[in-house]
Protein backbone atom coordinates (compact mmCIF):
# COMPACT_ATOMS: atom_id res chain seq x y z
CA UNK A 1 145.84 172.56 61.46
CA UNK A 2 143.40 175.95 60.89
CA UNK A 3 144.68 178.82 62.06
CA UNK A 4 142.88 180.86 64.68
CA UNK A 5 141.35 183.84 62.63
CA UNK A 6 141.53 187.03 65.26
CA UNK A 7 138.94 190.24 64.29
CA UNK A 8 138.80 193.61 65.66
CA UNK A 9 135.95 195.80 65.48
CA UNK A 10 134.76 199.42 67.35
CA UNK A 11 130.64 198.85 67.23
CA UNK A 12 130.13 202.74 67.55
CA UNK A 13 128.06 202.81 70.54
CA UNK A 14 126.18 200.02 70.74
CA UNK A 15 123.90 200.72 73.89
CA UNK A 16 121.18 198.47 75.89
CA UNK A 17 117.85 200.18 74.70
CA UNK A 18 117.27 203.67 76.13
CA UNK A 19 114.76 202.47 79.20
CA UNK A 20 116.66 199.35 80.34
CA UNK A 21 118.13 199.18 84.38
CA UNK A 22 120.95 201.61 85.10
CA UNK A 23 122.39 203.23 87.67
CA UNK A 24 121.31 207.37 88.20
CA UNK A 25 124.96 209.12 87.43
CA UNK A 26 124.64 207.02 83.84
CA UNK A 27 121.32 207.33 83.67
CA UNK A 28 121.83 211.40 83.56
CA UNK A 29 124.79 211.03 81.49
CA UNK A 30 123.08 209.02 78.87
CA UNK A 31 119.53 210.72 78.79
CA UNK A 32 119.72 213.01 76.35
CA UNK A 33 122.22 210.17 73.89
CA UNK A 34 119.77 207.52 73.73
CA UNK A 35 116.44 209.25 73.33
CA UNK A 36 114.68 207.14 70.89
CA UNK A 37 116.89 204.17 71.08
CA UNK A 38 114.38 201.88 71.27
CA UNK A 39 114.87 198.05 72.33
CA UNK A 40 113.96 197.12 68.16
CA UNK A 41 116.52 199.76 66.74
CA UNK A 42 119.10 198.31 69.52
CA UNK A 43 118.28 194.47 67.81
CA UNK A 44 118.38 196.01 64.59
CA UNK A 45 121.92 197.46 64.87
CA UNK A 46 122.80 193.94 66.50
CA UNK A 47 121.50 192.41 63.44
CA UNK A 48 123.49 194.78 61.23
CA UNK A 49 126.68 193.85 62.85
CA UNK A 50 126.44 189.93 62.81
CA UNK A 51 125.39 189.92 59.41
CA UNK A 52 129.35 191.36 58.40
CA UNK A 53 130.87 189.68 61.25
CA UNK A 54 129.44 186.57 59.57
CA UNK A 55 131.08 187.49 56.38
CA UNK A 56 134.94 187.98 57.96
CA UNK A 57 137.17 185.18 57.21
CA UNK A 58 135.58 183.75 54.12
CA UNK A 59 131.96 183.17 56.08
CA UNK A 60 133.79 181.20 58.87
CA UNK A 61 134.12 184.09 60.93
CA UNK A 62 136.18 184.76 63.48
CA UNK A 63 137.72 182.74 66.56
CA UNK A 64 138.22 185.85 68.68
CA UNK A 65 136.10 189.27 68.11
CA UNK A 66 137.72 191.75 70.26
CA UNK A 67 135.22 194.91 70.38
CA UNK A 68 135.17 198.20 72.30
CA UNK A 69 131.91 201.13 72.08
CA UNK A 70 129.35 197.70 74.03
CA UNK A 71 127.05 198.53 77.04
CA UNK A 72 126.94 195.73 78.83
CA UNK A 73 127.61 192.12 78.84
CA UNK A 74 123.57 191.46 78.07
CA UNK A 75 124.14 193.19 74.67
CA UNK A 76 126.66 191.63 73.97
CA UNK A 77 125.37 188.09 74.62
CA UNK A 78 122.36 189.59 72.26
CA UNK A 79 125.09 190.07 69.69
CA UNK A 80 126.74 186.75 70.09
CA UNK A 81 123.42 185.02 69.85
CA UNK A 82 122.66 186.47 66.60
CA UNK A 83 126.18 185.55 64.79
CA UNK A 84 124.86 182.29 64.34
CA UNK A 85 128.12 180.76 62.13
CA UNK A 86 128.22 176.85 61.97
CA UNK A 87 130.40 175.02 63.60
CA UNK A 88 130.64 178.33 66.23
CA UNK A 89 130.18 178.12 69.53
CA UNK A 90 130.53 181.98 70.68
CA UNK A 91 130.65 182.89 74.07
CA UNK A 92 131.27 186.34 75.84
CA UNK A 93 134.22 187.42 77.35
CA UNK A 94 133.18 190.90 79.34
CA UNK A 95 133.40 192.91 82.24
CA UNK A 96 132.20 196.70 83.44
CA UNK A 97 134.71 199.26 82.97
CA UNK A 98 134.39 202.77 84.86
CA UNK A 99 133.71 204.75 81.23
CA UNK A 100 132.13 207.72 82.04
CA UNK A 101 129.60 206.46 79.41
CA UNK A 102 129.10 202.92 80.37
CA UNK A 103 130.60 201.66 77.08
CA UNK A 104 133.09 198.81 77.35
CA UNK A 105 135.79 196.57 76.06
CA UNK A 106 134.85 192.62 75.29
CA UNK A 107 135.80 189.74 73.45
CA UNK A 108 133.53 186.96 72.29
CA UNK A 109 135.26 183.67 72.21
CA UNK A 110 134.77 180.83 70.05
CA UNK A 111 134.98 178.05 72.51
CA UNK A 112 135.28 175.19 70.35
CA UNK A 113 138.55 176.44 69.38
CA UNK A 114 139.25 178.42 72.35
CA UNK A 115 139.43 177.81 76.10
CA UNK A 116 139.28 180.95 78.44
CA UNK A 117 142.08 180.63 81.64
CA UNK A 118 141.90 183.89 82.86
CA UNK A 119 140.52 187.41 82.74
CA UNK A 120 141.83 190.74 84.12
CA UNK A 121 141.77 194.39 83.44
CA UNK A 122 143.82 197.78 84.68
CA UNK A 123 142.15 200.70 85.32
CA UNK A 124 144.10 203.71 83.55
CA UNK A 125 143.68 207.20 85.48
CA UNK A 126 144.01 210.54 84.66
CA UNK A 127 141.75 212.95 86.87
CA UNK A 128 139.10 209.77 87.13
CA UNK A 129 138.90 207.06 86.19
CA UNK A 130 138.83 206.21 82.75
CA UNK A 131 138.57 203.41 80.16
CA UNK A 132 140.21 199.96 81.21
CA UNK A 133 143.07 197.50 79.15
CA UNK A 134 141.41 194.51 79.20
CA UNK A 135 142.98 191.32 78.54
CA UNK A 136 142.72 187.45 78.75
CA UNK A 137 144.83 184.22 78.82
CA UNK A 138 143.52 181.86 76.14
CA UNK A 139 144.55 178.26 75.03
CA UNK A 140 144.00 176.67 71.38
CA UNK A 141 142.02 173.79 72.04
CA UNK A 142 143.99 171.88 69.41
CA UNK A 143 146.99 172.45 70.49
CA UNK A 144 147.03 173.09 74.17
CA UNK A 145 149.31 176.40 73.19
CA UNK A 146 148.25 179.55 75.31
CA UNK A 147 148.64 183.17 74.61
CA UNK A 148 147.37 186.76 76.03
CA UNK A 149 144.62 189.06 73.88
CA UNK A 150 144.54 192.40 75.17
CA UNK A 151 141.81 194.75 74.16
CA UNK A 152 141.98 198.99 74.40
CA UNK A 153 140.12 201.42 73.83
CA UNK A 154 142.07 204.71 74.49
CA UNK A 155 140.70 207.95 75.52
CA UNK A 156 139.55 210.09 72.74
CA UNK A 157 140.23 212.87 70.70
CA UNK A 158 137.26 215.20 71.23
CA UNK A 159 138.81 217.35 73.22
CA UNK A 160 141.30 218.23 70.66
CA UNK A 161 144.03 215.90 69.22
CA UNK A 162 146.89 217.51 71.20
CA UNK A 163 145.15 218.76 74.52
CA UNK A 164 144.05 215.27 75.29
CA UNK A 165 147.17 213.11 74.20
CA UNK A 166 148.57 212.63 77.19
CA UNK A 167 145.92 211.04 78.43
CA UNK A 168 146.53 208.38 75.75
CA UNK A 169 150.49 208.61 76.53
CA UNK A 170 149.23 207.48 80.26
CA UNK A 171 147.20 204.40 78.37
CA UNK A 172 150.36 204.07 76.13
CA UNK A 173 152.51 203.68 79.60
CA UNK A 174 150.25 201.61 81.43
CA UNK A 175 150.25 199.43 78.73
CA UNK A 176 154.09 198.56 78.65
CA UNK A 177 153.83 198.35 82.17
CA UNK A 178 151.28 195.33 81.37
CA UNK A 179 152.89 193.54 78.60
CA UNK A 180 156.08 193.54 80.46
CA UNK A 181 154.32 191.97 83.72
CA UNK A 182 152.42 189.45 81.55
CA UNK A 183 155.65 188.46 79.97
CA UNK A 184 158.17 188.59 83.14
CA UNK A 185 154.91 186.58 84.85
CA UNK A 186 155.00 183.54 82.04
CA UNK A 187 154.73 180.56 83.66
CA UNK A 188 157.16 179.19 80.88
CA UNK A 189 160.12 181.37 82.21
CA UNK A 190 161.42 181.69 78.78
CA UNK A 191 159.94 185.43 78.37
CA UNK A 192 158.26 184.46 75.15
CA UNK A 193 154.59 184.58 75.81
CA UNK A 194 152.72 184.82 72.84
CA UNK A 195 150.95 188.59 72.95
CA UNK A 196 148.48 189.83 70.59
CA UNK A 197 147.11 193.44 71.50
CA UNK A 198 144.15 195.17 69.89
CA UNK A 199 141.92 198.14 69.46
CA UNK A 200 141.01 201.17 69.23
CA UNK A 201 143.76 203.31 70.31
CA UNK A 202 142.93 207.04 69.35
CA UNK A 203 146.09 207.10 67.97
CA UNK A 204 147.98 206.26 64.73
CA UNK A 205 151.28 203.80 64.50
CA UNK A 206 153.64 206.77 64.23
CA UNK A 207 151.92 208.53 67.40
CA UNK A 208 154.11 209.54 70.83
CA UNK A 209 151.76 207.16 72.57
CA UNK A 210 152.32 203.93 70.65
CA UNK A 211 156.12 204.29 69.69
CA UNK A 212 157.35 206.10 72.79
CA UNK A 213 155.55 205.04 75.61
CA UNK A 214 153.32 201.40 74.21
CA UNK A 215 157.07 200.62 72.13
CA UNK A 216 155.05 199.98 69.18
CA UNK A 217 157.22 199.82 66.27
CA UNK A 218 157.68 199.20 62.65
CA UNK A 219 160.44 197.15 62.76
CA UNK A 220 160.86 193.00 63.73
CA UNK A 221 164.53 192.97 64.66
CA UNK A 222 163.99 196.06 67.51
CA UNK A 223 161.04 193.83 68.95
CA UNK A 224 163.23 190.45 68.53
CA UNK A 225 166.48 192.33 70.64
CA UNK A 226 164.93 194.40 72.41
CA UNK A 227 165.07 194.39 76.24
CA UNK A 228 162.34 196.76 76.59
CA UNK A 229 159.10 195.02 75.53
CA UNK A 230 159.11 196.50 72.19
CA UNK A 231 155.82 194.92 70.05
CA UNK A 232 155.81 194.81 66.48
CA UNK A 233 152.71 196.93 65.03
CA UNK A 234 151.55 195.46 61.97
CA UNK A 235 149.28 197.88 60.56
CA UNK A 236 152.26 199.85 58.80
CA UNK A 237 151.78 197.64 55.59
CA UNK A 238 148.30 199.22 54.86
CA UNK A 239 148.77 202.83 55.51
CA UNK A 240 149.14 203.34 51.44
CA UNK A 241 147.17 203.99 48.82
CA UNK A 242 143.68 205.82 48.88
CA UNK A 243 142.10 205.29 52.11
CA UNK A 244 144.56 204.06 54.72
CA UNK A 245 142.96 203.76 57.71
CA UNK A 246 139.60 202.35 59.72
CA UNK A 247 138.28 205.88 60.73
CA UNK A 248 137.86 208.85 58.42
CA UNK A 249 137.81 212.55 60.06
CA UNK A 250 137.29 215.01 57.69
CA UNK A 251 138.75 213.92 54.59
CA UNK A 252 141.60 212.51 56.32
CA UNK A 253 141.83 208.81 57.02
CA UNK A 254 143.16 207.69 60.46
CA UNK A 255 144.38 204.10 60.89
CA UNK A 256 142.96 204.13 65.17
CA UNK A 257 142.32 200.31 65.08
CA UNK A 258 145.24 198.23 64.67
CA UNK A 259 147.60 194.52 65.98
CA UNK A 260 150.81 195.08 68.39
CA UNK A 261 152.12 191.69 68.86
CA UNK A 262 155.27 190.50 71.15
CA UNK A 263 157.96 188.67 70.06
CA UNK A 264 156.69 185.73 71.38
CA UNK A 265 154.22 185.89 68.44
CA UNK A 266 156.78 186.37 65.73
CA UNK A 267 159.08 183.70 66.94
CA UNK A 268 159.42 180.46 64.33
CA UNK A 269 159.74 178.33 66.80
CA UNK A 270 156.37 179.63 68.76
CA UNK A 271 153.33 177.12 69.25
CA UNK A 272 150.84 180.24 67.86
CA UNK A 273 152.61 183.32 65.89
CA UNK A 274 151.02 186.19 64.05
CA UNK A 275 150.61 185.62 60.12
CA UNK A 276 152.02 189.44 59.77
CA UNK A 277 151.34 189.09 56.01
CA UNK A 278 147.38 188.44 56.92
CA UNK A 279 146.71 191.52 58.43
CA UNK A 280 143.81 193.48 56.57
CA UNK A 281 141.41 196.25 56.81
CA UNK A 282 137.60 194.17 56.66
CA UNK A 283 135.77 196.77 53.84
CA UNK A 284 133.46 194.58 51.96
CA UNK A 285 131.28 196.88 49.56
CA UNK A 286 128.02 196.93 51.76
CA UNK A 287 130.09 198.18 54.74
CA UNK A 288 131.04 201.59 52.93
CA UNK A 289 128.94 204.25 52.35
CA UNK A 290 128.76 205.88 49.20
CA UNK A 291 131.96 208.56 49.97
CA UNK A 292 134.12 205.28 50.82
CA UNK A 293 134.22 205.57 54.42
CA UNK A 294 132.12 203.34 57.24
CA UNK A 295 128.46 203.35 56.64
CA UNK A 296 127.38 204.44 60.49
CA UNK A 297 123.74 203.32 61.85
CA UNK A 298 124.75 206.20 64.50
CA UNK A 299 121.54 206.59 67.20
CA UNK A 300 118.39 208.64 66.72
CA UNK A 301 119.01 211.26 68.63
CA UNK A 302 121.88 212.58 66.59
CA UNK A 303 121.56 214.91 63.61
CA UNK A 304 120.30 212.71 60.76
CA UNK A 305 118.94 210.27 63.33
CA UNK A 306 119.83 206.60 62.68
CA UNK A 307 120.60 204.97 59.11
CA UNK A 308 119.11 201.66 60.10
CA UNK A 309 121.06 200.49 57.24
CA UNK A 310 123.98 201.43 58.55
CA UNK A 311 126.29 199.63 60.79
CA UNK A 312 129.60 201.27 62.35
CA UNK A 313 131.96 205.09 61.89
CA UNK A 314 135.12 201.96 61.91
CA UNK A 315 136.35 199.33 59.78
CA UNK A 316 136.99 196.27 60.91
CA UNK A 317 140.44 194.49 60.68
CA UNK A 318 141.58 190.83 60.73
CA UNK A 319 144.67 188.71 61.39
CA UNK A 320 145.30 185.40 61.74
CA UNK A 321 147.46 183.53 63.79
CA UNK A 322 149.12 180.26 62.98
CA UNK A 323 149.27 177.25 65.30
């Protein structure tokens, strides 16, 4: 039986081209960020992306792509199109969040291993709206076994690190609040719903917002006994050696992407569990740029303008889950 290979990715703003239909207030709020973002730079940083996506897992790629930094569902059915893997049969998995910027959480599904039974999403507040948890209830086609993906995308750090935590302590909150109603809400009764959630939380593992208030932890046995929701975060393992993390600032790495998974994913006895020891940062050579960190294709309008052979500021990572 394959496993179900799982991939995480931040696309760095990956925008519909700088003249396509939007409403005014994002319109205005966008003007100035997508001058020159033409409809062939848009394809071209599409193209970029596929072409490592492709790559991940050994040129299968992956079953699930859970991405956050996407426009609109139409770019992302562009970017589905164009990962053109055999024996793939990639759908989209999307819906419109209330970003300030228009930019989005989505999955794209891999059907032929994958059914899709649900889709919902929480809308996290903190003066206004503000970026949604999206998640959805999927079944391995193989198997009939279900579990829940949740994707993030917490709210930055530009305003400073410190000043703007707790608005990620209010994403770090409101996501306990939904792991713990997904799993209370298992139609199996047994509290053991298979969990795997994802992104790019603005945070690192040892953060306020992911141990104290999303119960991420280091440690198996707290997640197996405790009572409190408590999800395993398996990015721990890689934050050694000389570049531990997805995102560089500065000259200091910052592991912002990483897997929480519940105990229903770590169980033996569970239909689909998390491979812990598969979790990896994605870095193949033409990814980096020459300092080591993300090559970014970045937008036109910034300083530099666009490196069209460029393609995100993040690493991807992988897992895989076995069924």
């Amino acid at each position: 039986m394959p496993n179900i290979n799982i991939a995480w990715w931040n696309l760095e703003n990956l925008f519909d081209h700088e003249t396509a239909p939007r409403d005014d207030e994002l319109k205005s709020t966008l003007r100035s960020e997508l001058k020159g973002w033409t409809a062939s730079i848009r394809d071209r940083k599409i193209l970029q992306l596929s072409n490592i996506i492709k790559l991940m897992f050994g040129g299968s790629g992956p079953a699930l792509l859970g991405v956050c930094e996407v426009e609109n569902e139409a770019v992302m059915a562009r970017l589905a199109g164009a990962i053109n893997v055999p024996g793939r049969n990639y759908a989209v998995i999307s819906h419109e969040s209330h970003d300030a910027r228009g930019i989005d959480t989505s999955f794209i599904v891999d059907t032929n291993e994958l059914t899709v039974l649900s889709t919902a999403h929480q809308v996290v507040i903190k003066r206004s709206a503000t970026r949604d948890l999206f998640w959805v209830r999927l079944r391995v086609n193989a198997t009939g076994a279900e579990f829940v993906a949740i994707a993030n995308h917490w709210p930055s750090r530009s305003a400073g690190q410190y000043s703007s935590e707790p608005f990620r302590i209010m994403a770090g909150e409101t996501h306990s609040y939904i792991v713990s109603r997904l799993i209370d809400e298992d139609l199996g009764g047994e509290k053991n719903l298979p969990v795997i959630s994802m992104g790019d939380y603005n945070d690192e593992p040892f953060n306020r917002s992911i141990e104290e208030y999303a119960l991420g932890t280091r440690d198996p046995g707290r997640v197996r006994y405790s009572r409190s929701g408590h999800l395993q975060n398996l990015m721990w393992p890689l934050m050694q050696g000389h570049d531990p993390g997805t995102y560089l600032f500065g000259s200091d790495w910052n592991m912002l992407d990483q897997f929480l998974v519940s105990y229903g994913m770590l169980r033996t006895p569970s239909p689909v569990r998390a491979n812990v020891d598969s979790v990896a940062m994605f870095k193949p050579a033409v990814l980096k740029a020459s300092s080591g960190k993300p090559r970014k294709f970045s937008r036109p309008s910034v300083k530099g303008g666009a490196d069209l052979e460029g393609y995100s500021d993040h690493f991807p990572i992988t897992v895989e889950l076995i069924v």
